[in-house]
Protein backbone atom coordinates (compact mmCIF):
# COMPACT_ATOMS: atom_id res chain seq x y z
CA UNK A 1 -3.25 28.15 -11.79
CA UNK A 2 -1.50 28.66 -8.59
CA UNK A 3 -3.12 26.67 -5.23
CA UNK A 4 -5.56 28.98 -3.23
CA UNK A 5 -7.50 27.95 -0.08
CA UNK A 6 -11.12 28.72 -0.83
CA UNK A 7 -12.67 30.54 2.89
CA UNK A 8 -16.18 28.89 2.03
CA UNK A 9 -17.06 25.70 4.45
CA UNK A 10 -20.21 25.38 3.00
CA UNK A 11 -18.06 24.10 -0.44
CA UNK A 12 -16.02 22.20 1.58
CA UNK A 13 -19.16 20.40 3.17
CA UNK A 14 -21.06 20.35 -0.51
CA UNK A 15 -17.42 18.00 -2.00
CA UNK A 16 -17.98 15.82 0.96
CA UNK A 17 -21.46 15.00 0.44
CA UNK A 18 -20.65 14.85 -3.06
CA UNK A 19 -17.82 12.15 -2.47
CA UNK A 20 -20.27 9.80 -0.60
CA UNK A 21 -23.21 10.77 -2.69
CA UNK A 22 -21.06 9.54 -5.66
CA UNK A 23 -20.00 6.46 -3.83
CA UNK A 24 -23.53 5.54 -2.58
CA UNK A 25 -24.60 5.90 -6.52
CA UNK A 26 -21.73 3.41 -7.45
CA UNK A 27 -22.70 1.22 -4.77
CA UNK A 28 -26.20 1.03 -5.43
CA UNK A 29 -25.63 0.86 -8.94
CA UNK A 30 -23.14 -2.49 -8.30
CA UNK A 31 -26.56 -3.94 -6.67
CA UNK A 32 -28.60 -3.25 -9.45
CA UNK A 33 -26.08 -4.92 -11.85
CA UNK A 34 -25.94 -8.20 -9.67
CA UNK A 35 -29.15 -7.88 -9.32
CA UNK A 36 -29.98 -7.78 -13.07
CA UNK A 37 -27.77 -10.58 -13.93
CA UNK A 38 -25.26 -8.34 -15.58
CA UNK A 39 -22.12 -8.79 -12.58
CA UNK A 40 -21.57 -11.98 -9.90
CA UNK A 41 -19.83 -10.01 -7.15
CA UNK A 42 -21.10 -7.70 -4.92
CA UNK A 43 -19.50 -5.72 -1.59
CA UNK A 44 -19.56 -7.86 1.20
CA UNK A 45 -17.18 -9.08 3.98
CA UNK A 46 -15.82 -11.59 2.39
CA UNK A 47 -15.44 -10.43 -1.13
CA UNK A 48 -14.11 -6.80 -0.12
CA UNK A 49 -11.17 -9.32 2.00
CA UNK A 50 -8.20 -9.94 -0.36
CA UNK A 51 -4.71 -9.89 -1.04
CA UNK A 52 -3.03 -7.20 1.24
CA UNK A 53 -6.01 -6.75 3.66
CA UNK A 54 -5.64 -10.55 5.32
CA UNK A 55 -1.84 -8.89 6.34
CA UNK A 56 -3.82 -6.05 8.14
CA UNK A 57 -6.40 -7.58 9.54
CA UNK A 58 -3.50 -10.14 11.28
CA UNK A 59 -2.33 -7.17 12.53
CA UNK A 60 -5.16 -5.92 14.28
CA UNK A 61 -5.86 -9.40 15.86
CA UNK A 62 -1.89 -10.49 16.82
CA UNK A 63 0.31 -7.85 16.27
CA UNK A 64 3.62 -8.36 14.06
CA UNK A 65 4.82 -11.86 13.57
CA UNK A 66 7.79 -12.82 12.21
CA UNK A 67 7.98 -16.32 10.95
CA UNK A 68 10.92 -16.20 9.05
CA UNK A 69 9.21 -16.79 5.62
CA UNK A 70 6.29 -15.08 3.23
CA UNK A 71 3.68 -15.81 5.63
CA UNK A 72 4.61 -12.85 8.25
CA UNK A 73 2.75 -9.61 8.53
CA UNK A 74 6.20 -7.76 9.14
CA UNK A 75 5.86 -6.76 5.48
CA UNK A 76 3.27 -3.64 5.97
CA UNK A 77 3.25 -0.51 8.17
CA UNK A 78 1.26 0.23 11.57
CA UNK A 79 -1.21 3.20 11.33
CA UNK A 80 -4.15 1.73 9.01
CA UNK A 81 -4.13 -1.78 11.17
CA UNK A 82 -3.68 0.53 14.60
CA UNK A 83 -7.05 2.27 13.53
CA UNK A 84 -8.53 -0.68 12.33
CA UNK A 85 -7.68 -2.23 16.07
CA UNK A 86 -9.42 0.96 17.53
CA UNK A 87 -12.45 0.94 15.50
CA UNK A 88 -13.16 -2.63 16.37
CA UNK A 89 -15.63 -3.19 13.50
CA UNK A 90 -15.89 -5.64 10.60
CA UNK A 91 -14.36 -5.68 6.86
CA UNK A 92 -17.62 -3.85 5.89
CA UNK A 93 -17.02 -0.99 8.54
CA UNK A 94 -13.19 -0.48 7.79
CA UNK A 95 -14.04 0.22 3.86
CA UNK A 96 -16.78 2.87 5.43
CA UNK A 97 -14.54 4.26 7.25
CA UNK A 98 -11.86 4.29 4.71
CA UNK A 99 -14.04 5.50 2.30
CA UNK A 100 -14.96 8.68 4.50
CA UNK A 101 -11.64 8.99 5.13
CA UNK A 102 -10.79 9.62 1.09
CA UNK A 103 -13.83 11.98 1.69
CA UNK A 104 -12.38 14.55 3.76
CA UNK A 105 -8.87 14.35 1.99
CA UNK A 106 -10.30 14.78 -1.27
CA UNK A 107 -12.83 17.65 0.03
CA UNK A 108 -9.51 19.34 1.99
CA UNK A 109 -7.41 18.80 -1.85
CA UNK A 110 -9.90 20.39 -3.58
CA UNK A 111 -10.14 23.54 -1.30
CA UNK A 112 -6.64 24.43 -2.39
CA UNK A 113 -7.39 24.30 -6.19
CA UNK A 114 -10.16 26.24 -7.74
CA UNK A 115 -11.89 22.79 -9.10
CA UNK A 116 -15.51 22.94 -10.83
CA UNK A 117 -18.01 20.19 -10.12
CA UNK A 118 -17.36 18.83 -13.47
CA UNK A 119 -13.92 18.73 -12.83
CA UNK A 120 -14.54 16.89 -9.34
CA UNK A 121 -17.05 14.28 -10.63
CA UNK A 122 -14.39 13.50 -13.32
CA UNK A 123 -12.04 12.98 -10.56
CA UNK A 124 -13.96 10.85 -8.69
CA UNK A 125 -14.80 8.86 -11.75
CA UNK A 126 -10.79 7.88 -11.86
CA UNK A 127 -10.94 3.99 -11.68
CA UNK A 128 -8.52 3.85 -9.23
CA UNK A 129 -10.87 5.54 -6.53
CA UNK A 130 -12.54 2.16 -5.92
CA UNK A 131 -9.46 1.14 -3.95
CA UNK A 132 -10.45 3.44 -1.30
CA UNK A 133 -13.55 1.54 -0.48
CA UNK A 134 -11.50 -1.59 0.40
CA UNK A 135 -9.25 -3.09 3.40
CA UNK A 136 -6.20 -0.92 2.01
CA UNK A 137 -4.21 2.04 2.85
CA UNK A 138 -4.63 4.57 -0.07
CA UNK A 139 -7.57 6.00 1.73
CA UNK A 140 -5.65 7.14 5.10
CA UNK A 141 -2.17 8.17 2.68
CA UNK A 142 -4.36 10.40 0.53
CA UNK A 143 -5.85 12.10 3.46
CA UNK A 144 -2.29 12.70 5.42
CA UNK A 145 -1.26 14.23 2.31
CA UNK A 146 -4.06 16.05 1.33
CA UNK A 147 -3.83 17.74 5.18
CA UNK A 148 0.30 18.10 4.16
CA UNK A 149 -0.52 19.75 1.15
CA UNK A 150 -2.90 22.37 2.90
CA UNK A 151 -0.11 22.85 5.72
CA UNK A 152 2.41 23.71 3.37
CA UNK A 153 -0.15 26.30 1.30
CA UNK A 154 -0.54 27.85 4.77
CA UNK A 155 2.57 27.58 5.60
CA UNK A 156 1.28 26.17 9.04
CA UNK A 157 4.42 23.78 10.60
CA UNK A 158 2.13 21.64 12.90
CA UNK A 159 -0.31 21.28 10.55
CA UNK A 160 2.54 20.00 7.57
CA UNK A 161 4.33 17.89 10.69
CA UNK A 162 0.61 16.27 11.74
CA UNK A 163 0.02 15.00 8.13
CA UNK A 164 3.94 13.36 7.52
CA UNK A 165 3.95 11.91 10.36
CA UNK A 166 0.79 10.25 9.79
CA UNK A 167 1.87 9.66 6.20
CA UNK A 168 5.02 8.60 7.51
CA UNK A 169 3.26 5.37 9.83
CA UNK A 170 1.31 4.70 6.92
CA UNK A 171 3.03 3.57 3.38
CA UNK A 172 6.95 3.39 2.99
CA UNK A 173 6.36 5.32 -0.14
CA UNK A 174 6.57 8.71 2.33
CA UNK A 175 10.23 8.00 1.87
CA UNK A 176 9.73 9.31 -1.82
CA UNK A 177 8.72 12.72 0.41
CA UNK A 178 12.20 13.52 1.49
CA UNK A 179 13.86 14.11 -2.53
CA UNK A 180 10.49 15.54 -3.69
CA UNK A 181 10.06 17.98 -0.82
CA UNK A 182 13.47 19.28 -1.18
CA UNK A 183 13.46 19.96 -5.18
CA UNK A 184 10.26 21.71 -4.44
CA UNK A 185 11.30 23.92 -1.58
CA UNK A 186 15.09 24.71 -3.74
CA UNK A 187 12.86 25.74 -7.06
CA UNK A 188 10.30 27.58 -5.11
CA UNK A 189 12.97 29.85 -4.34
CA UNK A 190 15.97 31.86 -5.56
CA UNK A 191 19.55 29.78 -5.91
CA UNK A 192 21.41 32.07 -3.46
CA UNK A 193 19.57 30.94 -0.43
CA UNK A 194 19.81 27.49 -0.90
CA UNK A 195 21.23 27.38 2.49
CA UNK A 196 18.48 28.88 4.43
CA UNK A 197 16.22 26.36 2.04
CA UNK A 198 18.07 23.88 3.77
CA UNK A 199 17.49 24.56 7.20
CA UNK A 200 13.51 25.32 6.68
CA UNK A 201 13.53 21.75 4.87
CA UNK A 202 14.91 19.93 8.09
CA UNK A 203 12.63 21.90 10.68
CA UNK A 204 9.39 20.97 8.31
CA UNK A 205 10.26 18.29 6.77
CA UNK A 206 12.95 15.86 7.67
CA UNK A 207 12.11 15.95 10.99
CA UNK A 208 8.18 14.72 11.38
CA UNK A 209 9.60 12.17 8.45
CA UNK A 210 12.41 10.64 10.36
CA UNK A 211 10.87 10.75 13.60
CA UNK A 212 7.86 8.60 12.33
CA UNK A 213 9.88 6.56 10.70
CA UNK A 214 12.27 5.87 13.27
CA UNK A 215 9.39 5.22 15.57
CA UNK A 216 7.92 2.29 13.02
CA UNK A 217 11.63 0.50 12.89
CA UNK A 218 11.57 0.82 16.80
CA UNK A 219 7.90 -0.57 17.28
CA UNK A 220 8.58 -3.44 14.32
CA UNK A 221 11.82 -4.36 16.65
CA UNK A 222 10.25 -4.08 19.79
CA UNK A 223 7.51 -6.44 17.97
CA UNK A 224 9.49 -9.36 16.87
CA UNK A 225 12.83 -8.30 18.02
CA UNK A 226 14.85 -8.26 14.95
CA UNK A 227 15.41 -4.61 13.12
CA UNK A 228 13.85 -3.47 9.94
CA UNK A 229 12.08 -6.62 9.00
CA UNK A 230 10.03 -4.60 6.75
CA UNK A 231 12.55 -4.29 4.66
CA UNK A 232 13.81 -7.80 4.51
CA UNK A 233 10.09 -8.97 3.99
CA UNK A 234 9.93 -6.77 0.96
CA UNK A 235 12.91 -7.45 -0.78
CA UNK A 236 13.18 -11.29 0.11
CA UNK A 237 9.51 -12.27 -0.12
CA UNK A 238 7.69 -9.06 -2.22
CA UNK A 239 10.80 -8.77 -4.58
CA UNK A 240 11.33 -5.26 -3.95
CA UNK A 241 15.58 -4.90 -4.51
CA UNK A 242 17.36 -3.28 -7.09
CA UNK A 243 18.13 -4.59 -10.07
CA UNK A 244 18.60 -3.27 -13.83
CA UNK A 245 14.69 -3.74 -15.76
CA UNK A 246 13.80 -6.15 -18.24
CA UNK A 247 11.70 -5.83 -20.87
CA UNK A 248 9.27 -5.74 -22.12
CA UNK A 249 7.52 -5.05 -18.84
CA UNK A 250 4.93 -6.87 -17.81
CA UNK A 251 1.75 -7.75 -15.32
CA UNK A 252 0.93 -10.71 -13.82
CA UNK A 253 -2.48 -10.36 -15.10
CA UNK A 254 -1.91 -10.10 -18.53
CA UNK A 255 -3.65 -7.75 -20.88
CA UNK A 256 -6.65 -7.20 -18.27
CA UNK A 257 -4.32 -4.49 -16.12
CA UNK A 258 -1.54 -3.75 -18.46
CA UNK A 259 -2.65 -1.12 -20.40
CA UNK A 260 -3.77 0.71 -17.25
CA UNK A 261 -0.24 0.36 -15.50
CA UNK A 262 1.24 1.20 -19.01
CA UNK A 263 -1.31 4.48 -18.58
CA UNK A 264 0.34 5.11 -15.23
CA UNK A 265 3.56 5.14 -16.41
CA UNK A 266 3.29 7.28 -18.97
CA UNK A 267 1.95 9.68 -16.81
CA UNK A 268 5.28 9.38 -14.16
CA UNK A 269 7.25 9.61 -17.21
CA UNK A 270 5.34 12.75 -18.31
CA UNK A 271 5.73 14.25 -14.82
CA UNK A 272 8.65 13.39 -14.85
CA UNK A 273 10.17 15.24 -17.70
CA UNK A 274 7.75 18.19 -16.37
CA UNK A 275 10.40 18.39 -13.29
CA UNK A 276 13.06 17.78 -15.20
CA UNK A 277 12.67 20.95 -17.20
CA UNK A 278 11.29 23.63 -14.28
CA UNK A 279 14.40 22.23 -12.38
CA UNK A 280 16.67 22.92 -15.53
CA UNK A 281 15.05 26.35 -15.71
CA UNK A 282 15.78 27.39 -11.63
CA UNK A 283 19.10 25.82 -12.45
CA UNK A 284 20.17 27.60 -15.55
CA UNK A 285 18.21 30.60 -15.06
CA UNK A 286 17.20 30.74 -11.63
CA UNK A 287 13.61 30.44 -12.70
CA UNK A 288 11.37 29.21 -10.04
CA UNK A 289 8.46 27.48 -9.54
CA UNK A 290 5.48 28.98 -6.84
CA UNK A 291 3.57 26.06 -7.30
CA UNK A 292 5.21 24.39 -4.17
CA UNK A 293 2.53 21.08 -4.81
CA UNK A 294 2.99 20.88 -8.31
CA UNK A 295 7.02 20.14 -7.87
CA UNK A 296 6.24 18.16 -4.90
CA UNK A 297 3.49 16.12 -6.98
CA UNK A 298 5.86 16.15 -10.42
CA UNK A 299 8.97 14.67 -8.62
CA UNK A 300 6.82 11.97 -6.28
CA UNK A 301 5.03 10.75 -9.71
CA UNK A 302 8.83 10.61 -11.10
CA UNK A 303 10.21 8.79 -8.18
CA UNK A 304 7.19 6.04 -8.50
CA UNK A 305 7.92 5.18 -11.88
CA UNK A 306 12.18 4.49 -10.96
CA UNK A 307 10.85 2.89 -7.85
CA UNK A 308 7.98 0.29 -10.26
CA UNK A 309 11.36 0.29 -12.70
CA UNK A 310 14.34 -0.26 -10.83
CA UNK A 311 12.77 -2.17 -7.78
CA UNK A 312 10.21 -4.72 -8.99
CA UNK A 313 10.04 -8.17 -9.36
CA UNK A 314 10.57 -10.49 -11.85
CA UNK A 315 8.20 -13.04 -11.05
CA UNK A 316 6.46 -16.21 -13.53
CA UNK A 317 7.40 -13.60 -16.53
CA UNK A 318 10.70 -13.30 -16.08
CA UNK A 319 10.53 -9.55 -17.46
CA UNK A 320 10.27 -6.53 -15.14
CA UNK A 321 6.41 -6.23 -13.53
CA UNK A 322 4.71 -3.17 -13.11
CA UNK A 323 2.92 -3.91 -9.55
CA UNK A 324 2.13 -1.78 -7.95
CA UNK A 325 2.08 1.17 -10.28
CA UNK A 326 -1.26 2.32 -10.54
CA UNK A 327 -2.13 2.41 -7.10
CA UNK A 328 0.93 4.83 -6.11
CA UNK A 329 0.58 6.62 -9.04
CA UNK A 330 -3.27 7.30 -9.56
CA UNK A 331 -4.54 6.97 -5.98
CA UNK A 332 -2.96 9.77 -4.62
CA UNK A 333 -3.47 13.74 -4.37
CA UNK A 334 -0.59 13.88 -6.34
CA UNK A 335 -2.07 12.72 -9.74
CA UNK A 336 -4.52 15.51 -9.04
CA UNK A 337 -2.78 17.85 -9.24
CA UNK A 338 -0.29 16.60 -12.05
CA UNK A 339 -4.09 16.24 -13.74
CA UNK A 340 -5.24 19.42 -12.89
CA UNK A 341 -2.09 21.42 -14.32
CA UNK A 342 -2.25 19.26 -18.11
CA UNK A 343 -5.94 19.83 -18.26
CA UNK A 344 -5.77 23.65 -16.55
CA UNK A 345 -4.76 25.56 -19.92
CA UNK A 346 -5.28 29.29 -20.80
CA UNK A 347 -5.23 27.81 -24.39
CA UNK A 348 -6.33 24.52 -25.98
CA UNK A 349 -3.39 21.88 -26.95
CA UNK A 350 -2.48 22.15 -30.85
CA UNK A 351 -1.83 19.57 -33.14
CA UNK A 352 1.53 19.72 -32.21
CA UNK A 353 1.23 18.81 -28.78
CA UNK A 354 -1.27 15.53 -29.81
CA UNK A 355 2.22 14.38 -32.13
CA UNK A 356 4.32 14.78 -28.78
CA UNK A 357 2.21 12.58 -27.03
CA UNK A 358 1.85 10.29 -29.46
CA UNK A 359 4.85 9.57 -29.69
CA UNK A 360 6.15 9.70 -25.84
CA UNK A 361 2.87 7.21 -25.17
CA UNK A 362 4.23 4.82 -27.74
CA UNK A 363 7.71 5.16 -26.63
CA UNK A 364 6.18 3.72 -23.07
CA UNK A 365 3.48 1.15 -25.33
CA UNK A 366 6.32 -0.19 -27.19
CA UNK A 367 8.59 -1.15 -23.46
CA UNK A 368 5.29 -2.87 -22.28
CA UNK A 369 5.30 -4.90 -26.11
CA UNK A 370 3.42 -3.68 -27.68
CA UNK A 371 5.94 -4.40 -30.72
CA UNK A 372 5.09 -7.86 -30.42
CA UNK A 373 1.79 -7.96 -32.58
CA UNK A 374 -0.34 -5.59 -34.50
CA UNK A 375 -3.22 -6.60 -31.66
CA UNK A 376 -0.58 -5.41 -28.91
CA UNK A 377 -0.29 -2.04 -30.61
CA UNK A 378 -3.85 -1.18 -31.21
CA UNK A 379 -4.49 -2.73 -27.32
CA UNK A 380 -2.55 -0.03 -26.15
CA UNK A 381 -3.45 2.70 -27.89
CA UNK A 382 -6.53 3.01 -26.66
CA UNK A 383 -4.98 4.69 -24.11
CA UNK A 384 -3.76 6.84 -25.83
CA UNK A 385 -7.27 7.94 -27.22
CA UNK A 386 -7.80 8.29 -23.38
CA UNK A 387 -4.63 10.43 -23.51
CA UNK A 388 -6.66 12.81 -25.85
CA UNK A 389 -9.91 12.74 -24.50
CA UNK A 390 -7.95 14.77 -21.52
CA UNK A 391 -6.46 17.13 -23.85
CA UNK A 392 -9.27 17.82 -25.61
CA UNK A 393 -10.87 18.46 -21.84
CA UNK A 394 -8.61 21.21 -21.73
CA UNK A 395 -10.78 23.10 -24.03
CA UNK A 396 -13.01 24.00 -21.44
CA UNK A 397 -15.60 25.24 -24.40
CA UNK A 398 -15.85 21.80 -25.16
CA UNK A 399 -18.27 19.70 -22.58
CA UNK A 400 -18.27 16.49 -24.41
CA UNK A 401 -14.57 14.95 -23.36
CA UNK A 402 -16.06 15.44 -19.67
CA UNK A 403 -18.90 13.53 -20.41
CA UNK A 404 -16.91 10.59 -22.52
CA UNK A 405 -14.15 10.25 -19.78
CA UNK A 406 -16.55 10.22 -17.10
CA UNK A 407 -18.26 7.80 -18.46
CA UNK A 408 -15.68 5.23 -19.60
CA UNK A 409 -14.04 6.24 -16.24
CA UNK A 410 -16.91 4.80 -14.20
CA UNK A 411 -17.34 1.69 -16.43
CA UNK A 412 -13.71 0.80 -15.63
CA UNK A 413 -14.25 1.78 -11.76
CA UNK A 414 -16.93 -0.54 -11.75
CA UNK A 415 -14.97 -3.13 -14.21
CA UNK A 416 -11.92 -3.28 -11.47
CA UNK A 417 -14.19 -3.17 -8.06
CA UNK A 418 -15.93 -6.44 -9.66
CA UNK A 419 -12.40 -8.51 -10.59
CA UNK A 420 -11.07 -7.22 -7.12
CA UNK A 421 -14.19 -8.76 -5.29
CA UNK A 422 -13.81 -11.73 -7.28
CA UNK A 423 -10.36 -12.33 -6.03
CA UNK A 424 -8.48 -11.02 -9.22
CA UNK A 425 -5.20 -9.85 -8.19
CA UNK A 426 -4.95 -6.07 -7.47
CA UNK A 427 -1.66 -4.53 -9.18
């Protein structure tokens, strides 16, 4: 179903109050399990401070230092610590922020597509979603894109150039934006105009991209005084430089988030081959795509998975690792809509279609090892019975895949909150 900006505030205002009434539930429900005995952790400012967040919050006190080893902050961008620094509040208050923040994105995504309230609460019950109640910047991405997204369905230029350049100041992964944008602008329209494609790409696109960008390697080297540390902090000390993968890949913790970054790649491979055939059918045919967010969506999810393969680190395992994965892939509008257009069928997948998936999920099981024991290969194929509790959500006659996913969904949210609070490495 093509995107279509719904008029009504008063739906806009009901999401919102249904994103932080669903986030006040899991919160209070968190309480009640450490309460009862059942979980150790709950949100506070220590626990909700880990891993990445210590790099912002040095930020906000000192600015970028470069120390010439692992220890500088030069490694992560400006616009979440610059609001952090404005808000002056505590770890507590950043997550609320960040959390209403997701709010409004997710309200302003689900404007453009004609989503149920089944269909949002299953969204929000994505595990992944927990990440933007913590010191991190998937809260602040999702909302620049989600405003990007509704600039580009109304074709409004300030409004697309307001939410790249914030984008843009916020993750590096907005250089994924400049391929994806231009695929989706060619296929949305016919082959002989490419040119004038071309020129509406720069004016919207590269511009408010560059400019932001060019503005963070200025600040970073009027900071420290050295250009694009950021990227010699990633590749030297973050391990983030091209080289060919090895497999099988792996996580650095184990089985406990394997199976959910093997879930994420087989997603970015699925979205991938999605692009790869509308863009074989505008090129062949000259078949094109109006669902400008879809392509954009498709192509980002297929440039996340080269990125996790071709630019990861090898570390302790000595195999490829898939960090990072799940939190480019899942935690962003994109997903939503990739989700939204597999589960957003006239008619309900046939048997067929479960064989094809099969298949292309155990194709990406068996490159995370699952060949390696019997135990491997059932321990990932439970995703793929996750795989076909969204199919069978397709059938929207059927209510009871909702009701399963939603509630294995939230178990997981709540699984992954608790290991991040107790210090567990986030991947």
């Amino acid at each position: 179903m093509l995107p279509q900006i719904k008029k009504s505030r008063k739906d806009f205002l009901n999401t919102f109050l249904l994103v932080l009434g669903y986030g006040a539930f899991i919160c209070c429900f968190i309480l009640f399990l450490a309460r009862a005995g059942f979980i150790q952790q709950i949100p506070t400012e220590t626990t909700l401070f880990h891993w990445d967040s210590g790099y912002y919050l040095s930020i906000v006190n000192n600015g970028y230092i470069s120390k010439g080893h692992g220890n500088d902050n030069t490694g992560f961008f400006i616009l979440f610590p610059l609001l952090w620094r404005l808000a002056h509040i505590g770890v507590v208050g950043i997550c609320i922020i960040n959390y209403v923040l997701f709010a409004f994105g997710f309200s302003l995504l689900t404007s453009i597509y004609k989503v149920n309230t089944t269909e949002k609460l299953l969204w929000l019950s994505v595990p992944t979603v927990y990440i933007m109640a913590i010191p991190y910047t998937e809260s602040l991405f999702f909302l620049s894109m989600s405003i990007t997204f509704y600039g580009i369905i109304k074709t409004k230029r300030w409004i697309i150039w307001v939410g790249l350049i914030l984008a843009s100041l916020t993750r590096a992964t907005s250089v994924f934006l400049l391929p994806a944008l231009l695929v989706m602008e060619l296929i949305a329209s016919q082959r002989k105009v490419w040119y004038k494609v071309l020129l509406s790409y720069c004016l919207d696109y590269v511009i408010p991209i560059v400019s932001a960008l060019a503005f963070f390697v200025w600040y970073q080297y009027y900071s420290v005084g050295a250009w694009f540390p950021y990227v010699y902090h990633q590749q030297e000390y973050m391990g983030h430089k091209y080289s060919l993968p090895i497999l099988p890949f792996t996580s650095m913790e184990g089985p406990r988030m394997l199976w959910f970054s093997a879930l994420a790649m087989f997603c970015c491979l699925l979205a991938l081959i999605a692009a790869i055939k509308k863009g074989s059918l505008w090129l062949f045919k000259n078949r094109t795509e109006p669902d400008k967010l879809l392509t954009l969506s498709l192509i980002f999810l297929g440039i996340t998975l080269y990125k996790t393969i071709f630019y990861n680190p090898t570390w302790s395992t000595n195999t490829t690792l898939t960090i990072g994965i799940s939190r480019y892939a899942f935690a962003t509008p994109f997903f939503y809509v990739f989700l939204h257009y597999f589960t957003s069928r006239s008619v309900p997948y046939k048997l067929l279609d479960f064989i094809l998936a099969i298949i292309l999920a155990n194709a990406v099981w068996f490159s995370c090892g699952a060949y390696l024991h019997i135990q491997y290969f059932l321990y990932f194929n439970f995703s793929t019975l996750i795989i076909f509790l969204y199919m069978y959500f397709a059938d929207k006659s059927k209510t009871w895949p909702a009701l399963v996913i939603m509630g294995m969904n939230s178990f997981f949210l709540i699984l992954m909150f608790q290991q991040y609070l107790s210090g567990l490495y986030l991947e």
